[in-house]
C-alpha atoms as a PDB file:
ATOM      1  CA  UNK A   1      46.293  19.867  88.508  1.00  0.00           C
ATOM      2  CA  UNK A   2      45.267  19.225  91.972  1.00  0.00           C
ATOM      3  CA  UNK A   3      48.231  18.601  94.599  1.00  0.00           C
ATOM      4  CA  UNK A   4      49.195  14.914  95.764  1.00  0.00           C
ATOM      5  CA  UNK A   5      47.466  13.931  98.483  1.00  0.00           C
ATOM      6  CA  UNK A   6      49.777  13.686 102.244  1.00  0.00           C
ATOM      7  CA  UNK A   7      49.819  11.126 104.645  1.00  0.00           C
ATOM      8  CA  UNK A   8      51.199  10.161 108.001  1.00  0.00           C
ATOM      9  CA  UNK A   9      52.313   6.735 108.964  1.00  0.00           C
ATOM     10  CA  UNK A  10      53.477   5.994 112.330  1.00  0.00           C
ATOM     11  CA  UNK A  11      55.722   2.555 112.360  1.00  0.00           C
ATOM     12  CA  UNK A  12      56.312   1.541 108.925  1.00  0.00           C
ATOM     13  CA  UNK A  13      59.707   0.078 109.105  1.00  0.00           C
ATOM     14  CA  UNK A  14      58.038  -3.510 108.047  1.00  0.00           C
ATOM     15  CA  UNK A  15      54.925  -5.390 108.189  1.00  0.00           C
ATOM     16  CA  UNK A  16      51.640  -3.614 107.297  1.00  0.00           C
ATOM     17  CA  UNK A  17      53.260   0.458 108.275  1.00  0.00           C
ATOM     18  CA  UNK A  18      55.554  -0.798 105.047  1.00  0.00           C
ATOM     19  CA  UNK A  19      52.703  -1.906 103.276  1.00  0.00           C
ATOM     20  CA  UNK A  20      50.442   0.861 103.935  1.00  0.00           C
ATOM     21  CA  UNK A  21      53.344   3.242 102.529  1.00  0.00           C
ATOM     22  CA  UNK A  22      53.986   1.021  99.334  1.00  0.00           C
ATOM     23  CA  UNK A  23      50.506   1.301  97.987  1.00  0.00           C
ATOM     24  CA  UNK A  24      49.910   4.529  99.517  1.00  0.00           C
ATOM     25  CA  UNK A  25      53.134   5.529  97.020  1.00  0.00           C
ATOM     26  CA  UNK A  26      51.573   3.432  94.200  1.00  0.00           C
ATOM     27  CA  UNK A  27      48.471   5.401  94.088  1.00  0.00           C
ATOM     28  CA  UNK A  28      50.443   8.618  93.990  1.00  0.00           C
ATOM     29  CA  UNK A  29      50.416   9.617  97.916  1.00  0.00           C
ATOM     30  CA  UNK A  30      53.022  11.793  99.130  1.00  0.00           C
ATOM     31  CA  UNK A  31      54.135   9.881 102.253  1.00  0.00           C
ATOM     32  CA  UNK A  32      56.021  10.873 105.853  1.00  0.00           C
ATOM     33  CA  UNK A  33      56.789   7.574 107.407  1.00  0.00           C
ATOM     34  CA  UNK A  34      58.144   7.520 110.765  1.00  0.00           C
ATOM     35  CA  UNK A  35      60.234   4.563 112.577  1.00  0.00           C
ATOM     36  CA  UNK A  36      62.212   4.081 115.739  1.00  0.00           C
ATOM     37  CA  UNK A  37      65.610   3.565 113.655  1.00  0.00           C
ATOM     38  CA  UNK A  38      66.026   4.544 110.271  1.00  0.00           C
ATOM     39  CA  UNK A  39      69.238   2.503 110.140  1.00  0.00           C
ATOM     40  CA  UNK A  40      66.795  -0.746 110.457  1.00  0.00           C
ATOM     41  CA  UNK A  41      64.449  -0.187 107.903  1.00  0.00           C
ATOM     42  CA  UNK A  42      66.386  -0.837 104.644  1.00  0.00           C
ATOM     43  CA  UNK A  43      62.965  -1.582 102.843  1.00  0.00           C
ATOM     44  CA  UNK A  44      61.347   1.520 103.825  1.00  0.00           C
ATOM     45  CA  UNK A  45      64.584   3.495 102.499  1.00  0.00           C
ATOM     46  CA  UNK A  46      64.230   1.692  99.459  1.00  0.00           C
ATOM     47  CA  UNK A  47      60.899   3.459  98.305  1.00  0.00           C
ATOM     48  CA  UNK A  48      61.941   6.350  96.231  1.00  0.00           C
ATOM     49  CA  UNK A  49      60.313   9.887  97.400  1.00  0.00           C
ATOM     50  CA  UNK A  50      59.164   9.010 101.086  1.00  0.00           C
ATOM     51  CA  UNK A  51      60.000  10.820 103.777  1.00  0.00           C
ATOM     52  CA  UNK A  52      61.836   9.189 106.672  1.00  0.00           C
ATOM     53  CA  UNK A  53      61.586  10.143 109.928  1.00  0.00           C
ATOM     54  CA  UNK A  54      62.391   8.720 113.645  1.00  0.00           C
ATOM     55  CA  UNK A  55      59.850   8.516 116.246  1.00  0.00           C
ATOM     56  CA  UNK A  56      60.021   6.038 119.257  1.00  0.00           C
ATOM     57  CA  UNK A  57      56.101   6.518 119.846  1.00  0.00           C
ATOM     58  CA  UNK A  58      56.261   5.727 123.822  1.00  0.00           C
ATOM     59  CA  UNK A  59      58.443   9.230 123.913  1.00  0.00           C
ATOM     60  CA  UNK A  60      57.183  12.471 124.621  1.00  0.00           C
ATOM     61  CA  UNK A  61      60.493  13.985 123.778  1.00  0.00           C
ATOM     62  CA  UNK A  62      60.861  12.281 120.499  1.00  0.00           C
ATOM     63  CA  UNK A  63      57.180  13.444 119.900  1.00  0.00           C
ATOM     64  CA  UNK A  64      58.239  16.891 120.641  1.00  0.00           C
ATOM     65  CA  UNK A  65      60.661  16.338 117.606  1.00  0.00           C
ATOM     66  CA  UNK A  66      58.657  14.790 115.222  1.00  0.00           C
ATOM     67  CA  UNK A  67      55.837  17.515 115.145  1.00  0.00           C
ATOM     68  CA  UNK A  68      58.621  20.394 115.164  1.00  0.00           C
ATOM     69  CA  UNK A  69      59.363  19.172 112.294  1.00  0.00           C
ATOM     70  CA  UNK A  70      56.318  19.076 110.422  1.00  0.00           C
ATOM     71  CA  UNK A  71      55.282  21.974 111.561  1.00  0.00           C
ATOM     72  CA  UNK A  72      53.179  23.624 108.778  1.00  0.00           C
ATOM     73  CA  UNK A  73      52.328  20.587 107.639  1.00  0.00           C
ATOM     74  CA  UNK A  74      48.948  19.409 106.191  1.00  0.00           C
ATOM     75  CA  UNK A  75      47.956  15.528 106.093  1.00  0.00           C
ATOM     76  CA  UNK A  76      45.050  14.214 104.246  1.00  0.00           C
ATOM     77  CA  UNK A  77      45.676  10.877 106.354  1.00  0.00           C
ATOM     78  CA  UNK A  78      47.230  10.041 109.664  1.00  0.00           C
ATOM     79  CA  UNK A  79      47.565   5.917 110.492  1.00  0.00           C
ATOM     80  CA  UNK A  80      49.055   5.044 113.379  1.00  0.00           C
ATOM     81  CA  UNK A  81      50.324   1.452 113.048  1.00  0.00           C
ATOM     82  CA  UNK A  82      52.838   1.056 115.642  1.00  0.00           C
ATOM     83  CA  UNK A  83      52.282  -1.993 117.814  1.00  0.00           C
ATOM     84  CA  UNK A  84      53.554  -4.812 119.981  1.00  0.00           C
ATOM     85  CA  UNK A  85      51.871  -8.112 120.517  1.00  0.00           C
ATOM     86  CA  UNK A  86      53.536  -8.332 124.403  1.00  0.00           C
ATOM     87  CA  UNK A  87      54.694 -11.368 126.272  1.00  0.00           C
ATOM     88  CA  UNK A  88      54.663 -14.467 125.386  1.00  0.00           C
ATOM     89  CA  UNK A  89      53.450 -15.763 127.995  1.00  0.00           C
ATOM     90  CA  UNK A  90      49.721 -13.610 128.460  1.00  0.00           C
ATOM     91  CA  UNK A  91      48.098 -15.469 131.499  1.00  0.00           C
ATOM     92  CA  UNK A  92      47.314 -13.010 133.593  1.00  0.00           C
ATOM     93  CA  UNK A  93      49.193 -15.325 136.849  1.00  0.00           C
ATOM     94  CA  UNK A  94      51.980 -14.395 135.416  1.00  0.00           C
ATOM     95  CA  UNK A  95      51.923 -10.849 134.331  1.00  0.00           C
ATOM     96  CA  UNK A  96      54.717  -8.249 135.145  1.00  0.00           C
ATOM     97  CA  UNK A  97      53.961  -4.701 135.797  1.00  0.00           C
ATOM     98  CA  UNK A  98      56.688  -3.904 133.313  1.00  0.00           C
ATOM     99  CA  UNK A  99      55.739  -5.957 130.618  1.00  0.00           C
ATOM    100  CA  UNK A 100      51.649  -4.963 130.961  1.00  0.00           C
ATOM    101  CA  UNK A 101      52.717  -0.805 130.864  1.00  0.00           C
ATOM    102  CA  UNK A 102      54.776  -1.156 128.059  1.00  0.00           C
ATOM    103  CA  UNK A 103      51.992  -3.352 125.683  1.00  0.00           C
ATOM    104  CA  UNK A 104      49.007  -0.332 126.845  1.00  0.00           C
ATOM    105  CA  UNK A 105      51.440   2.366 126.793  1.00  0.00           C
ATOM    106  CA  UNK A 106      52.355   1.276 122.873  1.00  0.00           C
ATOM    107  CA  UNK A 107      49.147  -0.182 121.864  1.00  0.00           C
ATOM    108  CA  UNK A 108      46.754   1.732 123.799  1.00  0.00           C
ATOM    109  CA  UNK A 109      47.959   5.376 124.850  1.00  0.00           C
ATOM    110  CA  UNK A 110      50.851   6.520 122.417  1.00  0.00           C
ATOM    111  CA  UNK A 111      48.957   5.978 119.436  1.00  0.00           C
ATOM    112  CA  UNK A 112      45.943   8.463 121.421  1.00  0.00           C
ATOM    113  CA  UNK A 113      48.754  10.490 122.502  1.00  0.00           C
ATOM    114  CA  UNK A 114      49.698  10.888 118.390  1.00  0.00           C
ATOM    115  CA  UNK A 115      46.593  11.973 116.994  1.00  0.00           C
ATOM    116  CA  UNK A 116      46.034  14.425 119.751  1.00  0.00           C
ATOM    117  CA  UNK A 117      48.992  16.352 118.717  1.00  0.00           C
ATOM    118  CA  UNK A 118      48.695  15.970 114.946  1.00  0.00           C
ATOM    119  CA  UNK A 119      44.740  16.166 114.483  1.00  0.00           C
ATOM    120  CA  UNK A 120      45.247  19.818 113.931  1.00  0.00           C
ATOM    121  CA  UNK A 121      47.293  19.504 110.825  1.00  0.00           C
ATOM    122  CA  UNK A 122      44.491  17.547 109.251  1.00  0.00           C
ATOM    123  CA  UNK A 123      42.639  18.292 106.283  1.00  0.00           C
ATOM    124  CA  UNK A 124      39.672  19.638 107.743  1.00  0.00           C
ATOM    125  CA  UNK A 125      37.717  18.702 104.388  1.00  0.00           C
ATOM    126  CA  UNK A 126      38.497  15.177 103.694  1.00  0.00           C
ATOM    127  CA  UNK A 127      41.228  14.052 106.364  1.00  0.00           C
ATOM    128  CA  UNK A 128      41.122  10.733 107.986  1.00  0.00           C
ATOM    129  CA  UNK A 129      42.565   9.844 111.274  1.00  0.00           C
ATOM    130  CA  UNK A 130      42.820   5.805 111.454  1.00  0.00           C
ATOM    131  CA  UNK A 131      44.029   3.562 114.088  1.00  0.00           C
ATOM    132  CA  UNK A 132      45.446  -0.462 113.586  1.00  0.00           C
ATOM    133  CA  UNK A 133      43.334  -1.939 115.706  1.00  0.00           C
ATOM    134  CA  UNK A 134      41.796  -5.949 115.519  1.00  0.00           C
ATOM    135  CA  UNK A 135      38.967  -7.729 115.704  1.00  0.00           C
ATOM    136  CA  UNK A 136      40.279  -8.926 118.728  1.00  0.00           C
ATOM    137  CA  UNK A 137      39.752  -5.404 120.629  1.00  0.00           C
ATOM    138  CA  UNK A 138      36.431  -6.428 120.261  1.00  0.00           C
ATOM    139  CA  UNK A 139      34.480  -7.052 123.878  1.00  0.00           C
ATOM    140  CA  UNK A 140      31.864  -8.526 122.352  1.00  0.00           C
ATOM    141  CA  UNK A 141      33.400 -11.517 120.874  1.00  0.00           C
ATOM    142  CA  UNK A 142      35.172 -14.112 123.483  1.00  0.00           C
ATOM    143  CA  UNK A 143      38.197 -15.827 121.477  1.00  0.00           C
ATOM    144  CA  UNK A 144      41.734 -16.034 121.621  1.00  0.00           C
ATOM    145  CA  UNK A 145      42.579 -16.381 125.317  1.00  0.00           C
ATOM    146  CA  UNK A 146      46.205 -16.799 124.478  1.00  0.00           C
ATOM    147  CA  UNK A 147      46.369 -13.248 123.475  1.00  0.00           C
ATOM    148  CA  UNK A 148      44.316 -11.932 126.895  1.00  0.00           C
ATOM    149  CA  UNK A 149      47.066  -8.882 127.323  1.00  0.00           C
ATOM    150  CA  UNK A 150      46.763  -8.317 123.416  1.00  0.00           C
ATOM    151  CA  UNK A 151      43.444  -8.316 123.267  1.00  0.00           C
ATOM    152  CA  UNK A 152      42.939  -6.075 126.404  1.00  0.00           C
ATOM    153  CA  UNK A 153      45.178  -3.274 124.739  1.00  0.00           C
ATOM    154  CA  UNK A 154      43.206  -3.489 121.928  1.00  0.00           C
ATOM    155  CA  UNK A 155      40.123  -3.369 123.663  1.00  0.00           C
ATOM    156  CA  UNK A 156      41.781  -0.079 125.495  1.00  0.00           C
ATOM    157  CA  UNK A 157      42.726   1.290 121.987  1.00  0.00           C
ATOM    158  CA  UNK A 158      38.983   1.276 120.982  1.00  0.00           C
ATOM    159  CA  UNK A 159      37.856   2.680 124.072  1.00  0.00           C
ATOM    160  CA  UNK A 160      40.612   5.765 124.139  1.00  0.00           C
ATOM    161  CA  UNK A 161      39.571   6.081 119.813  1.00  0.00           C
ATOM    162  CA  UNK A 162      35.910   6.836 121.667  1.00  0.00           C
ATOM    163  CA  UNK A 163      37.181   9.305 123.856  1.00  0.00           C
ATOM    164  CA  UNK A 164      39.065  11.388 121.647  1.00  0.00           C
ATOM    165  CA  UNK A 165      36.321  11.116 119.424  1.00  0.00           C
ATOM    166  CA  UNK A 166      34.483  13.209 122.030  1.00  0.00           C
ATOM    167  CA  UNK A 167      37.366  15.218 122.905  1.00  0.00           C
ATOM    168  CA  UNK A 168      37.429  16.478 118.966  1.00  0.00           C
ATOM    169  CA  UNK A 169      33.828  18.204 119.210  1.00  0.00           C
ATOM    170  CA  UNK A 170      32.465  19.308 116.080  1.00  0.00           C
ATOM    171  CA  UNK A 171      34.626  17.812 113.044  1.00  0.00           C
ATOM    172  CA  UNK A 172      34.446  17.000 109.783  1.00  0.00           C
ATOM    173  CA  UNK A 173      37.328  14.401 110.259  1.00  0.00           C
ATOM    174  CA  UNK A 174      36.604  11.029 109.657  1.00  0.00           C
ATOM    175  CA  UNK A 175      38.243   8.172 112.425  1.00  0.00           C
ATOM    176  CA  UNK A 176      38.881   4.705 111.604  1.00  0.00           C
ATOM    177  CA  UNK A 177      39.411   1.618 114.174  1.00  0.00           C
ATOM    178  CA  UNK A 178      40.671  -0.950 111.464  1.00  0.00           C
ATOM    179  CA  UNK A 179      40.910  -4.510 111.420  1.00  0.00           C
ATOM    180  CA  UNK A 180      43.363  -5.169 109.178  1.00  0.00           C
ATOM    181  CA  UNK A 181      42.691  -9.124 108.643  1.00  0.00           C
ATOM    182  CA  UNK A 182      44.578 -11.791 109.751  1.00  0.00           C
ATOM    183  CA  UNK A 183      47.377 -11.058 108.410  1.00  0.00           C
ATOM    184  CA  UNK A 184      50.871 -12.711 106.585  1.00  0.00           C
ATOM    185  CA  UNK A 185      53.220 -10.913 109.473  1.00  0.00           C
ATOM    186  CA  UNK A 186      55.704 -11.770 112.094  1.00  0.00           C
ATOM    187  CA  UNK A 187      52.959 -11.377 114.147  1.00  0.00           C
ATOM    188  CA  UNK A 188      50.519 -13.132 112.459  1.00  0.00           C
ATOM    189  CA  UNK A 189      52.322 -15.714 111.346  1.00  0.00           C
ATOM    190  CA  UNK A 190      52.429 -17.944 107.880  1.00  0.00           C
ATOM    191  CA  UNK A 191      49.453 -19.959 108.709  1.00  0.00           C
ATOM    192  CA  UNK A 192      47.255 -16.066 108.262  1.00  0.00           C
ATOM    193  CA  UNK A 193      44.654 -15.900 105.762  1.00  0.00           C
ATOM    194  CA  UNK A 194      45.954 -13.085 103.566  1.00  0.00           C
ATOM    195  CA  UNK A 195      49.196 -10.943 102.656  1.00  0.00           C
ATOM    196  CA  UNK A 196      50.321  -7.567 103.524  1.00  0.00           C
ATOM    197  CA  UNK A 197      49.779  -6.395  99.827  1.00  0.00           C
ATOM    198  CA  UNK A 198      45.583  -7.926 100.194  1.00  0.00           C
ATOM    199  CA  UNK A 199      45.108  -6.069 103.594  1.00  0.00           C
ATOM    200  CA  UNK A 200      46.891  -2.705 102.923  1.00  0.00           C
ATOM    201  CA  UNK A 201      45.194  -2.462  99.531  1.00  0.00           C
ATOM    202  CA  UNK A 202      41.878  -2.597 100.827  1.00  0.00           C
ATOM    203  CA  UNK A 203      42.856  -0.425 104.519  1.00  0.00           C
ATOM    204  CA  UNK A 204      43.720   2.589 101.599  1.00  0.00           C
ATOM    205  CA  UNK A 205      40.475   1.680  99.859  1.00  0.00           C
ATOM    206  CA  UNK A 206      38.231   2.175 102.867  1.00  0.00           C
ATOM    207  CA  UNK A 207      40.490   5.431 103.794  1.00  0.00           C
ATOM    208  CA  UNK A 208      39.354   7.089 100.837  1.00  0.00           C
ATOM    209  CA  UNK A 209      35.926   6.008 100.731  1.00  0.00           C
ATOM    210  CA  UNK A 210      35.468   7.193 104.516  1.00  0.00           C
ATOM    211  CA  UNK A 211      37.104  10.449 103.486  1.00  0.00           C
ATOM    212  CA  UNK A 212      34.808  13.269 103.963  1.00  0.00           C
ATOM    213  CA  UNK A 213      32.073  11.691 105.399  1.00  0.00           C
ATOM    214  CA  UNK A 214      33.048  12.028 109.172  1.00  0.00           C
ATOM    215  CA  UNK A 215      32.107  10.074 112.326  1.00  0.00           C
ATOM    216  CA  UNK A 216      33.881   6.930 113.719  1.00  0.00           C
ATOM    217  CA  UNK A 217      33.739   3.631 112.633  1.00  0.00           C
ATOM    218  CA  UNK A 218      35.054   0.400 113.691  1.00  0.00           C
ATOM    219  CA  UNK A 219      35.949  -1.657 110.314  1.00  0.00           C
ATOM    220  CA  UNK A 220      38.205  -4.408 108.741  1.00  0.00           C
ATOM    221  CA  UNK A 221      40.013  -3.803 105.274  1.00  0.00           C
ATOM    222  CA  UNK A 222      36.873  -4.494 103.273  1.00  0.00           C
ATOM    223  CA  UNK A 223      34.966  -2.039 105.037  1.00  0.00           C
ATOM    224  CA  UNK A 224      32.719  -4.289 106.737  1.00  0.00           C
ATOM    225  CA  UNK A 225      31.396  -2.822 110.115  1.00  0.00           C
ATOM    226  CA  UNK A 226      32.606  -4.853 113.683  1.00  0.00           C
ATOM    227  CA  UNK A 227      30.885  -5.092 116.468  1.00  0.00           C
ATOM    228  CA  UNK A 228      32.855  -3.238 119.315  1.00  0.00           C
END
């Protein structure tokens, strides 16, 4: 009988990181789930057999930790979910330096900074690095001015998921930038067009149908290709 496949998901203490790891568990994953406080993630602690463990992403020392211990370790998936939306208020007038690193440094670097150090535990016959990312990180499409800092660090995601594309070489790894839908979340509000249960379902379903077959792709939780 053939071991249970591993995964890696980085910010799961609610929204889609909780959904990924429920269905990931329903369709007999083993799962390592990481969060910035255990203590405030009652749901996550609530899934019998998953691995909890803490990782503030934006930390190099917590990093350091986190890959201590799982040394040894091999993943048939790493996600990295974590994410912040940012200020409120996103006009670039009224920007502050502090408020700008923080959103690129979560949603645009860390995550990078993640798969760097954990690409080498992948599967190298079947494992899948994938990245939240949005439609939104899309340059090609003008929309959503509201979200102009959002969107930017998304746009900076996709970019950085190139370059460590190129920085891999010669792999059999497969990378995903996913659109996960517009979402049911407290960041995408009640008025979205589908739940966290619709959107994770299909994110696992285009994780295993990408697994194996390498390359990068830029794709929503159908699997339909985006423009970049």
């Amino acid at each position: 009988m053939a071991p249970n496949k591993t995964a890696l998901i980085i910010g799961a203490s609610r929204g889609l990181g909780l959904g990924l790891v429920q269905r990931l568990k329903e369709d007999g994953w083993d799962v390592v789930a990481t969060v910035r406080d255990p203590a405030r993630a009652p749901a996550l602690a609530a899934i019998a057999g998953v691995e909890v463990k803490t990782l503030e992403m934006n930390s190099a020392e917590q990093l350091d930790s986190l890959q201590h211990d799982l040394k040894g370790k091999t993943f048939d998936l790493l996600f990295v979910n974590a994410g912040v939306k940012g200020p409120d208020d996103q006009d670039p007038e009224n920007a502050r330096l502090a408020d700008v690193g923080e959103l690129f440094m979560t949603n645009s670097v860390a995550p990078i900074r993640v798969a760097q150090r954990f690409a080498p535990q992948l599967n190298r016959t079947g494992g899948v690095i994938a990245f939240m990312s949005s439609v939104l990180g899309s340059v090609s499409i003008p929309d959503a001015p509201e979200l102009a800092l959002y969107k930017a660090s998304k746009a900076a995601l996709n970019s950085m998921i190139n370059s460590f594309v190129v920085q891999l070489g010669e792999t059999s790894l497969s990378v995903l930038a996913m659109h996960p839908g517009w979402v049911k979340t407290d960041m995408g509000g009640e008025g979205a067009d589908i739940d966290v249960a619709t959107s994770t379902r299909g994110m696992v379903e285009q994780v295993k149908a990408q697994a194996g077959k390498g390359g990068l792709k830029f794709i929503n939780y159908r699997g339909e290709a985006l423009i970049w």
